[in-house]
Structure formats: C-alpha cells, structure tokens
N, C-alpha and C. Protein backbone atom coordinates (compact mmCIF):
# COMPACT_ATOMS: atom_id res chain seq x y z
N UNK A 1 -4.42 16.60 16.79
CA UNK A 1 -4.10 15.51 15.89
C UNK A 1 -2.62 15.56 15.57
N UNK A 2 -2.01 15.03 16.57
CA UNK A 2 -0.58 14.95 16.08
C UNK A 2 0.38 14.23 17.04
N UNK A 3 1.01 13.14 16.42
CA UNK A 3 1.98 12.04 16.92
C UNK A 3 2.67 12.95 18.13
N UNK A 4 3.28 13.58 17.72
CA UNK A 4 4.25 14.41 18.53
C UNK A 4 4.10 14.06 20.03
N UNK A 5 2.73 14.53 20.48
CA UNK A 5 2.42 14.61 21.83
C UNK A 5 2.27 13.02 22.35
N UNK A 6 2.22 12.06 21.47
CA UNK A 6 2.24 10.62 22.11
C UNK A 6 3.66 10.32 21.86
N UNK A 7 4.39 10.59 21.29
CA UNK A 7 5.82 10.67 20.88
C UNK A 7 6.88 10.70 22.01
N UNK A 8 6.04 11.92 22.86
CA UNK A 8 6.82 12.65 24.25
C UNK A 8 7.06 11.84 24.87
N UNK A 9 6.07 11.03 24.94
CA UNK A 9 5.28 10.05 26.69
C UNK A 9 6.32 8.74 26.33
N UNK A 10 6.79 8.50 27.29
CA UNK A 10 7.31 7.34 27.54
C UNK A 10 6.46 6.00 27.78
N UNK A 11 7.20 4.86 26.76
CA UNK A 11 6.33 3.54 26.77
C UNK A 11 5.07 3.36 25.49
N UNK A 12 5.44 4.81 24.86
CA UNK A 12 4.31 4.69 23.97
C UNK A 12 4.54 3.77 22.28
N UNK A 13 3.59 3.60 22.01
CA UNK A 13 3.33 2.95 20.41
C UNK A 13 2.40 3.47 19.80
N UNK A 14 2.61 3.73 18.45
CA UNK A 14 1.36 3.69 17.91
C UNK A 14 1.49 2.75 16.48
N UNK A 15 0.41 2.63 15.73
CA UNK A 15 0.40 1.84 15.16
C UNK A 15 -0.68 2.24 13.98
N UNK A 16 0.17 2.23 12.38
CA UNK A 16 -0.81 3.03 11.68
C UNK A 16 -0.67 2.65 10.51
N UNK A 17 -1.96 2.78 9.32
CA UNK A 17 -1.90 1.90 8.57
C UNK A 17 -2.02 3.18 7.08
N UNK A 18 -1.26 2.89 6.31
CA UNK A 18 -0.78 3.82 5.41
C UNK A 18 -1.35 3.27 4.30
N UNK A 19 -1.72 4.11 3.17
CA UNK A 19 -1.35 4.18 1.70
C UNK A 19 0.15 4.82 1.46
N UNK A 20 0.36 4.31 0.01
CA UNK A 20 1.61 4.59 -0.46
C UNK A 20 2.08 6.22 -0.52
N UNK A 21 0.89 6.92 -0.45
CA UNK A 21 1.00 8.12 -0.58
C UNK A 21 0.92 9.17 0.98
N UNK A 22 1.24 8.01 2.15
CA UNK A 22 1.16 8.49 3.15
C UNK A 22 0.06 8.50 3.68
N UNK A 23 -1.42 8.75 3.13
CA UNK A 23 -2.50 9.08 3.50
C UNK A 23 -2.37 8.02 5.01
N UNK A 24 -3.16 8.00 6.08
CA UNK A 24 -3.63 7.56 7.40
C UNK A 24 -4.83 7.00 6.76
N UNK A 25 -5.00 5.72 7.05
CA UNK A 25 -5.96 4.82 6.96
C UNK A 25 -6.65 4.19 8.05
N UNK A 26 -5.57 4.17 9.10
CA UNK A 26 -6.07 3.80 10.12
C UNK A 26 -4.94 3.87 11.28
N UNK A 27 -5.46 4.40 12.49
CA UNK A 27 -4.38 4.40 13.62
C UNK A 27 -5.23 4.18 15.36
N UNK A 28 -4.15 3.78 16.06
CA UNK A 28 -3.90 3.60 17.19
C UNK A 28 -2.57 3.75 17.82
N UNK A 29 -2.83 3.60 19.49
CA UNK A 29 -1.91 3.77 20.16
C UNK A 29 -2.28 3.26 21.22
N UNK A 30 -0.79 2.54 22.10
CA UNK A 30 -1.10 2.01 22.96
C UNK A 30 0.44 2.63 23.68
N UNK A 31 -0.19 2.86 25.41
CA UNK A 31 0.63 3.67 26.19
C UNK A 31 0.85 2.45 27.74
N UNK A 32 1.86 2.83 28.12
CA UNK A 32 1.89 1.92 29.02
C UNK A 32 1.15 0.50 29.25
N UNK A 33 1.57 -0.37 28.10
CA UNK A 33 0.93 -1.73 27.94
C UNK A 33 -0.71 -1.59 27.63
N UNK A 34 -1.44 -0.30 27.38
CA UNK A 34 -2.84 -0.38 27.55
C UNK A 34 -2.87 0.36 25.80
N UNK A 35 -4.01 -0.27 25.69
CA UNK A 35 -4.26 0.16 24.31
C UNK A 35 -5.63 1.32 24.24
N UNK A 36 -5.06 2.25 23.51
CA UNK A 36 -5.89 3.35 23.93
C UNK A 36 -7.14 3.41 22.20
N UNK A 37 -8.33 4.18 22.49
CA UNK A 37 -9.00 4.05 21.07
C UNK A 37 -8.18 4.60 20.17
N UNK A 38 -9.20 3.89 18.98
CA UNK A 38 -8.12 4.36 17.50
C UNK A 38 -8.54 5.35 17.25
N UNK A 39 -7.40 6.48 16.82
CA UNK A 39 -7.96 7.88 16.71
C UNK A 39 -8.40 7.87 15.25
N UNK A 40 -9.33 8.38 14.80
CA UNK A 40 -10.01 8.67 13.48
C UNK A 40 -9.91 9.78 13.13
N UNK A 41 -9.57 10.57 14.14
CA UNK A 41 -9.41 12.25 13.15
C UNK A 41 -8.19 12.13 12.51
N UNK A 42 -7.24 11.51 12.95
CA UNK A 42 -5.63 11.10 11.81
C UNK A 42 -6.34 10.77 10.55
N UNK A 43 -7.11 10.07 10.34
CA UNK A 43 -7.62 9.01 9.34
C UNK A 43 -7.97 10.22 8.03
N UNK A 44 -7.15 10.01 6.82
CA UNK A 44 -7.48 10.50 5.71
C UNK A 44 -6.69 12.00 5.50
N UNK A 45 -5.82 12.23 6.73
CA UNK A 45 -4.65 12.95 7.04
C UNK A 45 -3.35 12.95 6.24
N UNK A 46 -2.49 13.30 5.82
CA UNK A 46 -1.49 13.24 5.45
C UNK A 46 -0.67 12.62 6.50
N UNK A 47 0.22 11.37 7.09
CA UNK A 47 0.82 11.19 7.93
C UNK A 47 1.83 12.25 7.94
N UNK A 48 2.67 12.66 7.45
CA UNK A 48 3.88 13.18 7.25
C UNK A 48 3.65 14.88 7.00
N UNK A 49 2.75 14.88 7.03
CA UNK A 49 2.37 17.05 6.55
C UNK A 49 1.56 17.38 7.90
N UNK A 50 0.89 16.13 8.15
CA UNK A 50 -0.35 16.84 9.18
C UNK A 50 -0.14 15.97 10.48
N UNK A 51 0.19 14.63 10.83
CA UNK A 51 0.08 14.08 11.70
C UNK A 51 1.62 13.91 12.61
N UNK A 52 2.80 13.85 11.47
CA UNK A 52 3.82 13.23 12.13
C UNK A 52 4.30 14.05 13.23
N UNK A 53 4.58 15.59 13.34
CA UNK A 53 4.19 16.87 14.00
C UNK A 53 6.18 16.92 14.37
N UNK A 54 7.06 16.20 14.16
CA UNK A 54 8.41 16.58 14.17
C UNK A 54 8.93 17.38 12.99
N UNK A 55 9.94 18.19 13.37
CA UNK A 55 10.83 18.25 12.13
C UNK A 55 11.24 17.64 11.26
N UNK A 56 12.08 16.68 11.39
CA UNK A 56 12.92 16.08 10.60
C UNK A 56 11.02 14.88 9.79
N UNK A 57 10.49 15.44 9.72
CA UNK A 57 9.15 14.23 8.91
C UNK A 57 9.92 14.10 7.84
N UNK A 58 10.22 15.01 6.95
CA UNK A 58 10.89 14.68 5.49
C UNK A 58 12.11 13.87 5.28
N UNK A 59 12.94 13.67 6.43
CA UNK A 59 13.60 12.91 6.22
C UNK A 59 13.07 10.96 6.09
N UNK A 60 11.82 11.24 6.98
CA UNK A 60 11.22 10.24 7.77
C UNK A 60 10.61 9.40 6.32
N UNK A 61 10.21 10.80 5.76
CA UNK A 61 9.33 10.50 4.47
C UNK A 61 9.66 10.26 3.72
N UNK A 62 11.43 10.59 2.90
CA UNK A 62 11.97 9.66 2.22
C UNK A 62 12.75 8.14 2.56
N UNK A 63 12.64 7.81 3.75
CA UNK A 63 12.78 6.42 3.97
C UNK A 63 11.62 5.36 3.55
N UNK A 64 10.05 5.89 4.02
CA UNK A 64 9.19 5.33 3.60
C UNK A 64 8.88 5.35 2.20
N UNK A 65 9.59 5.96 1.35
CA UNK A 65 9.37 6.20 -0.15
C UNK A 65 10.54 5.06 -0.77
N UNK A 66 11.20 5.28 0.00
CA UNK A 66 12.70 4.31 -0.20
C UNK A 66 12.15 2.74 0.39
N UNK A 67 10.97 2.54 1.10
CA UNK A 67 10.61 1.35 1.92
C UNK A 67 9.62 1.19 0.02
N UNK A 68 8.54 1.78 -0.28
CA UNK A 68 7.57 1.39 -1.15
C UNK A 68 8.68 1.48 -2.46
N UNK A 69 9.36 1.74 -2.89
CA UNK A 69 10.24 1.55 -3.90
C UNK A 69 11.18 0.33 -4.01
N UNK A 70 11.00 0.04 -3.24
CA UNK A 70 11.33 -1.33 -2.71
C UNK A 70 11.51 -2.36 -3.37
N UNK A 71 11.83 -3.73 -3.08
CA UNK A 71 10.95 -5.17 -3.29
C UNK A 71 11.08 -5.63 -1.84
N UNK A 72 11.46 -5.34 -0.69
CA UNK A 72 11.20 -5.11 0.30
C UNK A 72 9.71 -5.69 0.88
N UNK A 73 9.33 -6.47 1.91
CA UNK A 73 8.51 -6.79 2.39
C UNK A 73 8.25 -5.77 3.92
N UNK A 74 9.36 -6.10 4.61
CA UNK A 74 9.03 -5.25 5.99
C UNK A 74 10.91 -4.41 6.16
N UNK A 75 10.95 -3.75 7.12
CA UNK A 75 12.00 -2.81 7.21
C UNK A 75 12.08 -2.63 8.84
N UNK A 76 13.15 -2.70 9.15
CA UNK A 76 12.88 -1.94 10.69
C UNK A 76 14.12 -1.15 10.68
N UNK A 77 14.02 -0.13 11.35
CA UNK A 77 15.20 0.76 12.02
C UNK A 77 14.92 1.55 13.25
N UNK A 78 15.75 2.36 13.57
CA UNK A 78 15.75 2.95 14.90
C UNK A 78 15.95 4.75 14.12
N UNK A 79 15.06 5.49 14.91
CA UNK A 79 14.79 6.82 14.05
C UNK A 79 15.02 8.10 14.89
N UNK A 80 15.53 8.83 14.93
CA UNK A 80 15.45 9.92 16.37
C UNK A 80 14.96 11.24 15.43
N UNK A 81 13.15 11.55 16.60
CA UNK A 81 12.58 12.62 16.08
C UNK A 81 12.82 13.93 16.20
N UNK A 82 13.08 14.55 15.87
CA UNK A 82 13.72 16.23 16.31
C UNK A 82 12.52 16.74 16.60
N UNK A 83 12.34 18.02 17.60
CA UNK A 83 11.15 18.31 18.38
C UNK A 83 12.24 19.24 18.70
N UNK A 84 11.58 20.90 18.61
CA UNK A 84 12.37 22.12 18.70
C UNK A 84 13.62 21.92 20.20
N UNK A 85 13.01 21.27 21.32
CA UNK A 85 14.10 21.02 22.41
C UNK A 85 14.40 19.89 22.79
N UNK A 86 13.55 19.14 21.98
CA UNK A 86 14.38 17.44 22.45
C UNK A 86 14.59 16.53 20.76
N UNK A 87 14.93 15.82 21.63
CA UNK A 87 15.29 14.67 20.11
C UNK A 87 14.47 12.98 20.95
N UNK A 88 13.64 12.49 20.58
CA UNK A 88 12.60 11.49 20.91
C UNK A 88 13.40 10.45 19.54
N UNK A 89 13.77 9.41 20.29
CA UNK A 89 14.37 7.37 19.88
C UNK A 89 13.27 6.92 19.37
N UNK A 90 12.93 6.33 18.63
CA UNK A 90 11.92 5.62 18.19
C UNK A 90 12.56 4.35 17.38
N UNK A 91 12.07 3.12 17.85
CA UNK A 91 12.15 1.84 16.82
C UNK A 91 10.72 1.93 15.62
N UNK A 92 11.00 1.48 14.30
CA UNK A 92 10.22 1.78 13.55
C UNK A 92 10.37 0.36 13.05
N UNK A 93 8.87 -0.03 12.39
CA UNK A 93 8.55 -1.20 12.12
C UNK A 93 8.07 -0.96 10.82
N UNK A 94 7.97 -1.49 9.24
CA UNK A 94 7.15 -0.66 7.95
C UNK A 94 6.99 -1.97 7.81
N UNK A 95 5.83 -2.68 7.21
CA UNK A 95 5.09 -3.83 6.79
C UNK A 95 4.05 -3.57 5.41
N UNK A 96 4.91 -3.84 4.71
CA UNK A 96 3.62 -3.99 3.39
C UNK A 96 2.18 -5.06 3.81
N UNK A 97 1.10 -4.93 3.52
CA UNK A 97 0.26 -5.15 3.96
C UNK A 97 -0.97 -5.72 2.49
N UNK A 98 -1.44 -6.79 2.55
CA UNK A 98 -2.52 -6.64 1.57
C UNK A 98 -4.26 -6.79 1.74
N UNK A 99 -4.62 -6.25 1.24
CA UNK A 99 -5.88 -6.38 2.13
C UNK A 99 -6.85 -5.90 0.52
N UNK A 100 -7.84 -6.89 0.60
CA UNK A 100 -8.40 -7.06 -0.57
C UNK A 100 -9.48 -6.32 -0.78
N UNK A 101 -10.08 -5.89 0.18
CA UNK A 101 -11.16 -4.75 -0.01
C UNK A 101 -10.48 -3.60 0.03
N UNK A 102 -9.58 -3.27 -0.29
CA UNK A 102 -8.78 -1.63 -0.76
C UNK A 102 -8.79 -1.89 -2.27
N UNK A 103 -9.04 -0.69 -2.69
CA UNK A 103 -9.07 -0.47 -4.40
C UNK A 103 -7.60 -0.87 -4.93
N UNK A 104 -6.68 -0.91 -4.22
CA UNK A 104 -5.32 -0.71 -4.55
C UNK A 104 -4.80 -2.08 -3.46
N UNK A 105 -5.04 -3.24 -3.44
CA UNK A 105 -5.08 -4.13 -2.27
C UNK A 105 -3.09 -3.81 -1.86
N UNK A 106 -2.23 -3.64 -2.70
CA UNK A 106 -1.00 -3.94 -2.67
C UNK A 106 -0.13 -2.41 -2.04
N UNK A 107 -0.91 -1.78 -1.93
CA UNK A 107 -0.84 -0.25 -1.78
C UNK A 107 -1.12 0.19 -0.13
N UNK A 108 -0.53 -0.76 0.90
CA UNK A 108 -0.78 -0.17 2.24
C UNK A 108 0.23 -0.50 2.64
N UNK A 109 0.64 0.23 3.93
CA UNK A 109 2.02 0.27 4.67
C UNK A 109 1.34 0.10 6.02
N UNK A 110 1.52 -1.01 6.95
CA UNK A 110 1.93 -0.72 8.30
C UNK A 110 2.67 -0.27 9.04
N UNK A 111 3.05 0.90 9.91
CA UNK A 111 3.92 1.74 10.09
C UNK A 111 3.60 1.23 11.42
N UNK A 112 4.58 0.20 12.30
CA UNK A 112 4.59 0.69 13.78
C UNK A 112 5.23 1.37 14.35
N UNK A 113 5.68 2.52 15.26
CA UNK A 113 6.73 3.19 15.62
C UNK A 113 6.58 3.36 17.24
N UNK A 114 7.59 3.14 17.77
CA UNK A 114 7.93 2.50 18.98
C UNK A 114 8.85 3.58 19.73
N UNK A 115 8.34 4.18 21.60
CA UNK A 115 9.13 4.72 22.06
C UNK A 115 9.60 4.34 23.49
N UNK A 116 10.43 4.19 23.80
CA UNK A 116 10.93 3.67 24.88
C UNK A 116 10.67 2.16 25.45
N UNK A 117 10.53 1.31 24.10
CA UNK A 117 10.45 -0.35 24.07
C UNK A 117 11.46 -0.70 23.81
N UNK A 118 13.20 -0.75 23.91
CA UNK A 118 14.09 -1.60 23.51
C UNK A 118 14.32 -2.82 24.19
C-alpha cells in the first residue's frame, strides 16, 4: 500500500479522494492510458503517514493544508517526490469536492497527481 511504487512507473496517475484530514476515501490509478482497480486497502489510510511512501510527504502535506485553508476552489502545481535515489516530477491537481452523503459534505479533497503527462 503505497504510491511510491506507482510513482516510479512512467505514464502513471492516480487519483484520490481525501478528507481534510488527509484520511483516503477513495483511490485509483490509471497506468499507461488503462485504468487499473481502485485500491481499497489505501482507503481509511492516512494519505501522507501511510500511503504517500516519499520523503519529502510533509512538505507535500503542508501545501494541502495551505490548499484547505484556503478560499481556494482547485490548485495545480508541479511537485518533485524525493525517493532515497531518485527524485519523481509529478503535476498535481487538488479539487474541493462536495458530495452530500459525507457527514462533512464540504470536507473532501480530490487529489489528482500526475507522472510523466506534460
């Protein structure tokens, strides 16, 4: 259970649906134009302690804190992951999201993060 290893692979995406508190609500990934199942063992994970699997997550993690502090609707930037011998590009996509059957409807983040799509 951990981004990292889809991170590596070239052409990859994943695509994941956050509470404010990071928690994984829901994820997928799609690798070379094909969309692969949504993994559920992420789900109810800490994105950022348990799933994100780079170093630099904390830096990662106060941007997304800086995204929900917001008045901010969506955010994009370009992010480079540290990984003990490489450094992995990523375009990052953050989308506030509302969805009315969540206890907290105003309280989700779409996180897409993007590798080797420019």
């Amino acid at each position: 259970m951990n981004l990292a290893s889809y991170l590596k692979a070239s052409n990859t995406s994943g695509l994941f649906e956050l509470n404010n508190d990071g928690t994984v609500l829901y994820s997928r990934f799609r690798q070379n134009n094909q969309l692969l199942n949504s993994d559920s063992e992420m789900v109810g994970h800490n994105f950022f302690e348990d799933v994100a699997g780079f170093e630099n997550a904390k830096d990662f993690r106060r941007i997304f804190n800086n995204f929900i502090n917001s008045n901010k609707f969506t955010d994009n930037f370009v992010f480079d992951c540290r990984f003990s011998k490489e450094t992995v590009r990523v375009r990052v996509m953050m989308v506030r999201a509302f969805e009315n059957s969540y206890p907290n409807p105003a309280d989700i983040v779409i996180l897409d993060i993007r590798n080797g799509i420019y």
